[in-house]
C-alpha atoms as a PDB file:
ATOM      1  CA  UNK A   1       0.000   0.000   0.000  1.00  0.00           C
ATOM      2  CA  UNK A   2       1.223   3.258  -0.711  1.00  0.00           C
ATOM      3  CA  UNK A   3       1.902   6.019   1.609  1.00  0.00           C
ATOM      4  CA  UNK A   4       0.508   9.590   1.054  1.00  0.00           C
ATOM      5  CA  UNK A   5       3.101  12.456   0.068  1.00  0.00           C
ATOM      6  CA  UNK A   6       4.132  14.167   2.513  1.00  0.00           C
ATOM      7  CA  UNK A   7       2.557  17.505   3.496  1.00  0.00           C
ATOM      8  CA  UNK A   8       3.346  20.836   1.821  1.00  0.00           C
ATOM      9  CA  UNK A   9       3.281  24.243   3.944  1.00  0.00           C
ATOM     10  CA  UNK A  10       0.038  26.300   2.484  1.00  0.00           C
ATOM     11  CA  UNK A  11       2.019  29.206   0.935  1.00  0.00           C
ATOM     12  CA  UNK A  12      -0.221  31.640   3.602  1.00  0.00           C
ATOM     13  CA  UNK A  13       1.134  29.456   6.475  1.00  0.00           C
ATOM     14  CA  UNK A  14       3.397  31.495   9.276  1.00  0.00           C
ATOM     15  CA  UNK A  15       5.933  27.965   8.527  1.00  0.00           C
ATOM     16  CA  UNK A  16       6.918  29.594   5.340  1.00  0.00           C
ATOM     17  CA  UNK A  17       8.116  33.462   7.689  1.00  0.00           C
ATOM     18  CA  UNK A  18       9.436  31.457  10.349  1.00  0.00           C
ATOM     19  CA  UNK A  19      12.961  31.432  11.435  1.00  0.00           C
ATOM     20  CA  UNK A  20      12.814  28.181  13.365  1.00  0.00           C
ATOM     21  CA  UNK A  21      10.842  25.170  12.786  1.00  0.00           C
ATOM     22  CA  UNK A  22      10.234  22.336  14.567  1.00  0.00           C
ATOM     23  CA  UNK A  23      10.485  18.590  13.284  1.00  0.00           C
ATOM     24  CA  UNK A  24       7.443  18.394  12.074  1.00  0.00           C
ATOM     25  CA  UNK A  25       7.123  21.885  10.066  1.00  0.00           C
ATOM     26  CA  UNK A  26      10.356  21.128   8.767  1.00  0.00           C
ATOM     27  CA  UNK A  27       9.790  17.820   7.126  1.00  0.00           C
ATOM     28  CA  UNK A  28       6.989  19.581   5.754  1.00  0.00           C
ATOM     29  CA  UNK A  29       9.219  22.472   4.712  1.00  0.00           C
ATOM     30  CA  UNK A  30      11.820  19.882   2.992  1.00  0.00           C
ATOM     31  CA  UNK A  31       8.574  17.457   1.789  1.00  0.00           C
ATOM     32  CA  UNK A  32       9.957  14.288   3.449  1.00  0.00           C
ATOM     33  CA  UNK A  33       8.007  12.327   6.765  1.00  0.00           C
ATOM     34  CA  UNK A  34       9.025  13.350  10.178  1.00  0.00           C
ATOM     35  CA  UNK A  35      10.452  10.227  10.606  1.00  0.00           C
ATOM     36  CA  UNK A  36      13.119  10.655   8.188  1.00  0.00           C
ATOM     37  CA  UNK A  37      14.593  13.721   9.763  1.00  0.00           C
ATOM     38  CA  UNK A  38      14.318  11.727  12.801  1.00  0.00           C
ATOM     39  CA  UNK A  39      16.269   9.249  11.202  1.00  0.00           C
ATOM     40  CA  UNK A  40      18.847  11.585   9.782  1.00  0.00           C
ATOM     41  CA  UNK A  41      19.322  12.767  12.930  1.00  0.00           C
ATOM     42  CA  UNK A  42      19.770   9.758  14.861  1.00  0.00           C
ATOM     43  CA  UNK A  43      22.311   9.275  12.198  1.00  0.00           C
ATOM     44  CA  UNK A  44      24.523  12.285  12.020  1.00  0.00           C
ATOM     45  CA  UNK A  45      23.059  12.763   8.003  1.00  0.00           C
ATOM     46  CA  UNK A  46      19.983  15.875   6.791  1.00  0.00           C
ATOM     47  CA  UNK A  47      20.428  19.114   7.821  1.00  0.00           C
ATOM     48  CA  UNK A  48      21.952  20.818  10.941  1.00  0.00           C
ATOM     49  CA  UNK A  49      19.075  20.822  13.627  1.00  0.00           C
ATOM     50  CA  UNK A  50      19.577  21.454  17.553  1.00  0.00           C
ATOM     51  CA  UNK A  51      17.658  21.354  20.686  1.00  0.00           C
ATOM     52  CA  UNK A  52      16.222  24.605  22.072  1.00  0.00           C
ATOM     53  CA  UNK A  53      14.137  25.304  25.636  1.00  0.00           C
ATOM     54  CA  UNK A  54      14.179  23.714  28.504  1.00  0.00           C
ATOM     55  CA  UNK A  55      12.620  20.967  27.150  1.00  0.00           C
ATOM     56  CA  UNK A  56      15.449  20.674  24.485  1.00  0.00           C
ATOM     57  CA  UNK A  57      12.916  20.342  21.548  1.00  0.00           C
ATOM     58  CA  UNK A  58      14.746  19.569  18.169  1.00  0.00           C
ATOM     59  CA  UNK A  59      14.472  22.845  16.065  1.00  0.00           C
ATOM     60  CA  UNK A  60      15.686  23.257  12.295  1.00  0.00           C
ATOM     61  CA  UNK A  61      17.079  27.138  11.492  1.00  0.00           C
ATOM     62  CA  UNK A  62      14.951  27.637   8.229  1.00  0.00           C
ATOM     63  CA  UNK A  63      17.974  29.090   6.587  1.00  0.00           C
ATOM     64  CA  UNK A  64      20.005  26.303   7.747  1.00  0.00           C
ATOM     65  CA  UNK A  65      17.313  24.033   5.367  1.00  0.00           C
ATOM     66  CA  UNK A  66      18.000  26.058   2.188  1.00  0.00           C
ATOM     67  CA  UNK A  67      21.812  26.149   2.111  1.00  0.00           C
ATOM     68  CA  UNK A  68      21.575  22.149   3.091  1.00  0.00           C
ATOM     69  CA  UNK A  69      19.291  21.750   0.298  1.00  0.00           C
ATOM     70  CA  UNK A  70      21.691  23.876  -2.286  1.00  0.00           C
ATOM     71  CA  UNK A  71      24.739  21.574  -1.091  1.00  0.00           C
ATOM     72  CA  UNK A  72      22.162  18.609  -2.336  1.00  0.00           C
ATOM     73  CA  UNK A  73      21.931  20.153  -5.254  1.00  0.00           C
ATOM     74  CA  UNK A  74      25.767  21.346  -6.069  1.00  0.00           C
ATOM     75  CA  UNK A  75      26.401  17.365  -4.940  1.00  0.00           C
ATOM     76  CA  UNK A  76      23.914  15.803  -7.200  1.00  0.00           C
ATOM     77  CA  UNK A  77      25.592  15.161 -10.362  1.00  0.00           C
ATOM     78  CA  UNK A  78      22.498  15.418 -12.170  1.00  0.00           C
ATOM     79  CA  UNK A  79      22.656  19.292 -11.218  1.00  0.00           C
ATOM     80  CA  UNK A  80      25.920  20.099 -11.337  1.00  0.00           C
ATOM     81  CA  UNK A  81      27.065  19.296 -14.799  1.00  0.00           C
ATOM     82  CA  UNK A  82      30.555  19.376 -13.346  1.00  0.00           C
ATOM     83  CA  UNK A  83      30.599  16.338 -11.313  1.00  0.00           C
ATOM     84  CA  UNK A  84      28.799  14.439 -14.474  1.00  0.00           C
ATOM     85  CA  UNK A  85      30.705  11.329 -15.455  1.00  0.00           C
ATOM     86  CA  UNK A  86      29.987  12.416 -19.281  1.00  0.00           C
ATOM     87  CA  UNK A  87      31.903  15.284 -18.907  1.00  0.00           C
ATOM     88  CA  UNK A  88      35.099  13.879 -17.558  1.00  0.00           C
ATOM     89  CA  UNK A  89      38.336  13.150 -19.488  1.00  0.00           C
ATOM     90  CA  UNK A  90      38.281   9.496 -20.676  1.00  0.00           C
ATOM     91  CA  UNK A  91      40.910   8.112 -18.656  1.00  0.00           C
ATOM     92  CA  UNK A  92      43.844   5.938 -20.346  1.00  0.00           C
ATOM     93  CA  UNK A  93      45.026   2.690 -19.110  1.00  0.00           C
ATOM     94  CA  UNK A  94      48.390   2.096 -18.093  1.00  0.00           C
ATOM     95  CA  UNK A  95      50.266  -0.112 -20.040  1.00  0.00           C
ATOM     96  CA  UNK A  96      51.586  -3.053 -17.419  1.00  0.00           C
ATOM     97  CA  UNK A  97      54.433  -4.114 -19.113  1.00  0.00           C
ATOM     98  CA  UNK A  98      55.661  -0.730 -19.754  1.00  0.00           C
END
């Protein structure tokens, strides 16, 4: 059974202003379950996040999201048509007996 996408922020939502946003506005924010940020974070991967308040909630600086999602996109070599394999320099083998 399929799962249902993920939910997008309503473009008159205060999520899209805000500096800060929680787990669940940011998976929103980035389109992906809350789960998988949880994930991410359990594993050291996603973007930066922190705990804030005394009751160290995990927070995500919105700006923080949009330069982690440009370095996605710089490191995707479907984006970056520098890292593309069909724009390298055929490499020559070395001749063994040489």
């Amino acid at each position: 059974m399929f799962a249902p996408p993920p939910a997008v922020p309503d473009p008159a939502s205060p999520v899209r202003d805000a500096c800060f946003l929680n787990v669940k506005d940011a998976a929103a924010y980035l389109g992906i379950s809350p789960h998988t940020l949880y994930v991410w974070r359990h594993r050291r991967q996603g973007p930066p996040s922190f705990r804030m308040g005394p009751r160290g909630r995990v927070m995500y600086r919105r700006t923080a999201l949009d330069a982690w999602i440009h370095e996605q996109e710089r490191a995707d070599s479907r984006s970056n048509s520098a890292l593309s394999p069909l724009s390298a320099h055929p490499q020559r083998r070395r001749n063994p007996g040489a």
